[in-house]
C-alpha atoms as a PDB file:
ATOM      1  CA  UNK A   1      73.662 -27.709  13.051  1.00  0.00           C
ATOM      2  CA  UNK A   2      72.023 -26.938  16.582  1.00  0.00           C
ATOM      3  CA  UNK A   3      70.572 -23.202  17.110  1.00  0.00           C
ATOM      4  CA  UNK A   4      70.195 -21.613  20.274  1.00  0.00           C
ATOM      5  CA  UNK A   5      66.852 -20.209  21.412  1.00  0.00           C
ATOM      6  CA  UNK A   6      68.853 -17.048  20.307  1.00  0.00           C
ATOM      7  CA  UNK A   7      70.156 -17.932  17.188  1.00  0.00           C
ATOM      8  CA  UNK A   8      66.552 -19.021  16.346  1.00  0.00           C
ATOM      9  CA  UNK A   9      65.059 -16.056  17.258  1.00  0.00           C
ATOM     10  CA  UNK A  10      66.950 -13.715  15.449  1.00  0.00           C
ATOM     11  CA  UNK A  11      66.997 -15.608  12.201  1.00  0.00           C
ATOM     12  CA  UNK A  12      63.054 -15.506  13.059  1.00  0.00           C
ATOM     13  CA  UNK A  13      63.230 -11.987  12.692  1.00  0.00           C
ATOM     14  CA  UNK A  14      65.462 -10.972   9.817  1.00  0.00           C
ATOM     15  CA  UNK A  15      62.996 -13.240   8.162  1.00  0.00           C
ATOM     16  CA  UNK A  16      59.958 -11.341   9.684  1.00  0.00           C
ATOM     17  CA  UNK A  17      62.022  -7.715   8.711  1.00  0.00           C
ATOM     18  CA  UNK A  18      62.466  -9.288   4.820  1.00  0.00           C
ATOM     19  CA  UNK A  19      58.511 -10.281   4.375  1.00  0.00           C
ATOM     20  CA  UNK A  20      56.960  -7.340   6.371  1.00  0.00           C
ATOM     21  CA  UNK A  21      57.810  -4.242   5.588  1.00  0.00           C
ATOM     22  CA  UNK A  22      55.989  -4.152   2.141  1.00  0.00           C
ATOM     23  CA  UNK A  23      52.949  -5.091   3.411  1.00  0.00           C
ATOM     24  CA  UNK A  24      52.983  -2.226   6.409  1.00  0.00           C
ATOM     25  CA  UNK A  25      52.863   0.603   3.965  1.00  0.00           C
ATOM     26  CA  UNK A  26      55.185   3.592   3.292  1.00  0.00           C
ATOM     27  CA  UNK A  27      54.531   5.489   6.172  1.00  0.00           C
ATOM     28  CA  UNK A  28      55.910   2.819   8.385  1.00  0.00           C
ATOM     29  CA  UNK A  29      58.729   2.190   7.363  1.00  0.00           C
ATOM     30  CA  UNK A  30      60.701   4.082  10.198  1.00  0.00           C
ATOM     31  CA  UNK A  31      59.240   1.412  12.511  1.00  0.00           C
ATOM     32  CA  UNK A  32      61.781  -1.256  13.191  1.00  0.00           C
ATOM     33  CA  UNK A  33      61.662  -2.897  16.714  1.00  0.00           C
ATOM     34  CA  UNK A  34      64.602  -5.228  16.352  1.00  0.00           C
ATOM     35  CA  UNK A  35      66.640  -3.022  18.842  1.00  0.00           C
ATOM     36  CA  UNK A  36      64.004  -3.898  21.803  1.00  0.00           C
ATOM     37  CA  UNK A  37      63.419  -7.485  20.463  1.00  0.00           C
ATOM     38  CA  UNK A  38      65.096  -9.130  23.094  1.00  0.00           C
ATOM     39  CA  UNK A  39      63.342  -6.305  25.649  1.00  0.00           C
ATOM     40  CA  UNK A  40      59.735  -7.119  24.406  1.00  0.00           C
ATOM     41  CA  UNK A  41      60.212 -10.932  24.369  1.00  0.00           C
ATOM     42  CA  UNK A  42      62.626 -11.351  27.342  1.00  0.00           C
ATOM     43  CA  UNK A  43      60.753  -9.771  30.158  1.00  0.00           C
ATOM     44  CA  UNK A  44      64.437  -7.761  30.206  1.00  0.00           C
ATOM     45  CA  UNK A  45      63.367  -4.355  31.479  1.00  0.00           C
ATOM     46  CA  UNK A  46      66.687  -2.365  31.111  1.00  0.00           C
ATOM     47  CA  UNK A  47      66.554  -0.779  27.167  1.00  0.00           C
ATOM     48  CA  UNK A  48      69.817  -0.850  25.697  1.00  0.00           C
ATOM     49  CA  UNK A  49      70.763   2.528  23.813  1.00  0.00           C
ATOM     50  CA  UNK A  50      69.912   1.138  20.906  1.00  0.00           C
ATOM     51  CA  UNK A  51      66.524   0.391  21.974  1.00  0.00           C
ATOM     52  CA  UNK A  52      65.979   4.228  23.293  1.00  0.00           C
ATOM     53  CA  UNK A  53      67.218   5.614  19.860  1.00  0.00           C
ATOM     54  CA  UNK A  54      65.108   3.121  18.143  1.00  0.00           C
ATOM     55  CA  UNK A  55      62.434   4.674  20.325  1.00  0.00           C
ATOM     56  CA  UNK A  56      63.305   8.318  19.877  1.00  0.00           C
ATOM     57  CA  UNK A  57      62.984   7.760  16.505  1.00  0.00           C
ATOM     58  CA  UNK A  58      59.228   6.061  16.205  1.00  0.00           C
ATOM     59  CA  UNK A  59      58.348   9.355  18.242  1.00  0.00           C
ATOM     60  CA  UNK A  60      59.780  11.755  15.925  1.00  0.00           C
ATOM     61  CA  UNK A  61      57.789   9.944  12.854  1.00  0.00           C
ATOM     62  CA  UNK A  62      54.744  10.332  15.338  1.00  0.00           C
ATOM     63  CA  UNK A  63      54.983  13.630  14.818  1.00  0.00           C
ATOM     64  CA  UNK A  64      54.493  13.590  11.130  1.00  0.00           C
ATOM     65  CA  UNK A  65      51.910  10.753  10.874  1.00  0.00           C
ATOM     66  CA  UNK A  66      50.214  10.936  14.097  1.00  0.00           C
ATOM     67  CA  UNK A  67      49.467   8.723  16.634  1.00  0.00           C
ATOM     68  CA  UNK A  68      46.894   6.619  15.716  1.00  0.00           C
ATOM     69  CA  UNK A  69      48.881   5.576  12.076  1.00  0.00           C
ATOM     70  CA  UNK A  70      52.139   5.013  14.351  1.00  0.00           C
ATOM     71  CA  UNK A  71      50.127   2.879  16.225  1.00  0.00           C
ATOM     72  CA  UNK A  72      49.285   1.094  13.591  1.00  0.00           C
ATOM     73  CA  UNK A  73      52.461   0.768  12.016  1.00  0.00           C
ATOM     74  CA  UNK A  74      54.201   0.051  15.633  1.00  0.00           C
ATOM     75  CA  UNK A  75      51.428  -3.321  15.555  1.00  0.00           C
ATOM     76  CA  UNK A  76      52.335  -4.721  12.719  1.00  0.00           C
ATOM     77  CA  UNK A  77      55.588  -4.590  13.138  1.00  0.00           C
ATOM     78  CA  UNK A  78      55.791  -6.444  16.444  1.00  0.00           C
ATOM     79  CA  UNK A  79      53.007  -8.689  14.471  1.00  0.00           C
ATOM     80  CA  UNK A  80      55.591  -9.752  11.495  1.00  0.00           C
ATOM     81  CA  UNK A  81      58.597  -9.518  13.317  1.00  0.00           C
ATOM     82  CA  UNK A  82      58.427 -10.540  16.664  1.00  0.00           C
ATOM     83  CA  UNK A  83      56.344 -13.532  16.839  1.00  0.00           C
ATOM     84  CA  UNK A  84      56.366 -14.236  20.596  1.00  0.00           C
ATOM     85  CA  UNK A  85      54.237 -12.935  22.895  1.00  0.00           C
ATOM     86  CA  UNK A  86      54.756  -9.220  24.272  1.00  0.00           C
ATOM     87  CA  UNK A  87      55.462  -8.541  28.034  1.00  0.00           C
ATOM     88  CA  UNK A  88      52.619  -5.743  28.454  1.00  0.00           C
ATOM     89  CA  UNK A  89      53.986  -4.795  31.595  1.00  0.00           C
ATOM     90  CA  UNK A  90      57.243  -3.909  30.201  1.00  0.00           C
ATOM     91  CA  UNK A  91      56.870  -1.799  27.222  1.00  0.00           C
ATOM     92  CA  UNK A  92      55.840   1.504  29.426  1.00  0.00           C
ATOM     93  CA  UNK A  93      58.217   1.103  31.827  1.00  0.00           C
ATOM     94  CA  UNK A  94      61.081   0.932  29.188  1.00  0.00           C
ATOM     95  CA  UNK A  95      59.390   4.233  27.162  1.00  0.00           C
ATOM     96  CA  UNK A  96      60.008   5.816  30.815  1.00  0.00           C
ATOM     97  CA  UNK A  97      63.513   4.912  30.887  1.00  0.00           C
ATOM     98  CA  UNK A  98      64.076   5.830  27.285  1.00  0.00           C
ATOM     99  CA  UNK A  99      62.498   9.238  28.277  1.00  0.00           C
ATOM    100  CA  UNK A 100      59.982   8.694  25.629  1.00  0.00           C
ATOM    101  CA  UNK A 101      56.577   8.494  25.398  1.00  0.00           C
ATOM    102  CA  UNK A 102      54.602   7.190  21.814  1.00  0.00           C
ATOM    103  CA  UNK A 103      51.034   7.761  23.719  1.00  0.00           C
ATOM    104  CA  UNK A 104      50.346   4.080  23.943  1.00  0.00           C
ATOM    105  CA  UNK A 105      51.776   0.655  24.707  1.00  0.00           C
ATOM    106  CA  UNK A 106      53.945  -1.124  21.946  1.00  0.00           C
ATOM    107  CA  UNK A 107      51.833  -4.602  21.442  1.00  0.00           C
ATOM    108  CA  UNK A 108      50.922  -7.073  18.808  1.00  0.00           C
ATOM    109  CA  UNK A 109      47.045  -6.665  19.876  1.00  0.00           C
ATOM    110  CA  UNK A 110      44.696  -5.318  17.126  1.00  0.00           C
ATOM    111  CA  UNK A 111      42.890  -3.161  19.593  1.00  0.00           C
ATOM    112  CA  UNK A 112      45.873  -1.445  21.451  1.00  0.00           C
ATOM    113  CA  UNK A 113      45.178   1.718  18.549  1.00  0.00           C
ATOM    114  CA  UNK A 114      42.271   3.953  18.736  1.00  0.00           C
ATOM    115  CA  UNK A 115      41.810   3.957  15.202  1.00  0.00           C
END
């Protein structure tokens, strides 16, 4: 059976959501990209509703474990569940259009947290 790029990609990351969470801790378990998957792998700069609310809500747990922990938790989930590279350039502009703003990128890199 043949899988589009797609296909493959999500199955990727139901796979990714099933082996990482554990391992991220219980503070981070409000963190789940797959909304913006296709947003911070697809160079697609226009956030679906989904995505926004998805956003909303990391901000909202911000509030209660601060920044530097949502960081955190916001790196290792792109890390486990979205194995492709991140568009840097897009992740701020979609916050923007989401009206949110977490206070720092959404990346995979180990030094996009201050602590």
């Amino acid at each position: 059976m043949a899988y589009s790029t797609m296909q493959a990609a999500f199955l990727i990351l139901l796979l990714g959501l099933v082996t990482a969470k554990p391992a991220l801790g219980s503070d981070c378990l409000g963190v789940n990209l797959e909304a913006c998957a296709d947003i911070l792998v697809a160079n697609n700069s226009i956030p679906t509703s989904a995505c926004c609310q998805t956003l909303g809500q990391i901000q909202v747990l911000e509030t209660s474990i601060g920044i530097n922990r949502t960081c955190v938790c916001v790196q290792g989930a792109v890390a486990a569940i979205i194995p492709a590279r991140i568009i840097a350039n897009i992740s701020s502009p979609v916050q923007t259009k989401c009206g949110v703003n977490l206070g720092f990128d959404i990346t995979a890199s180990p030094n996009g947290c201050k602590a």
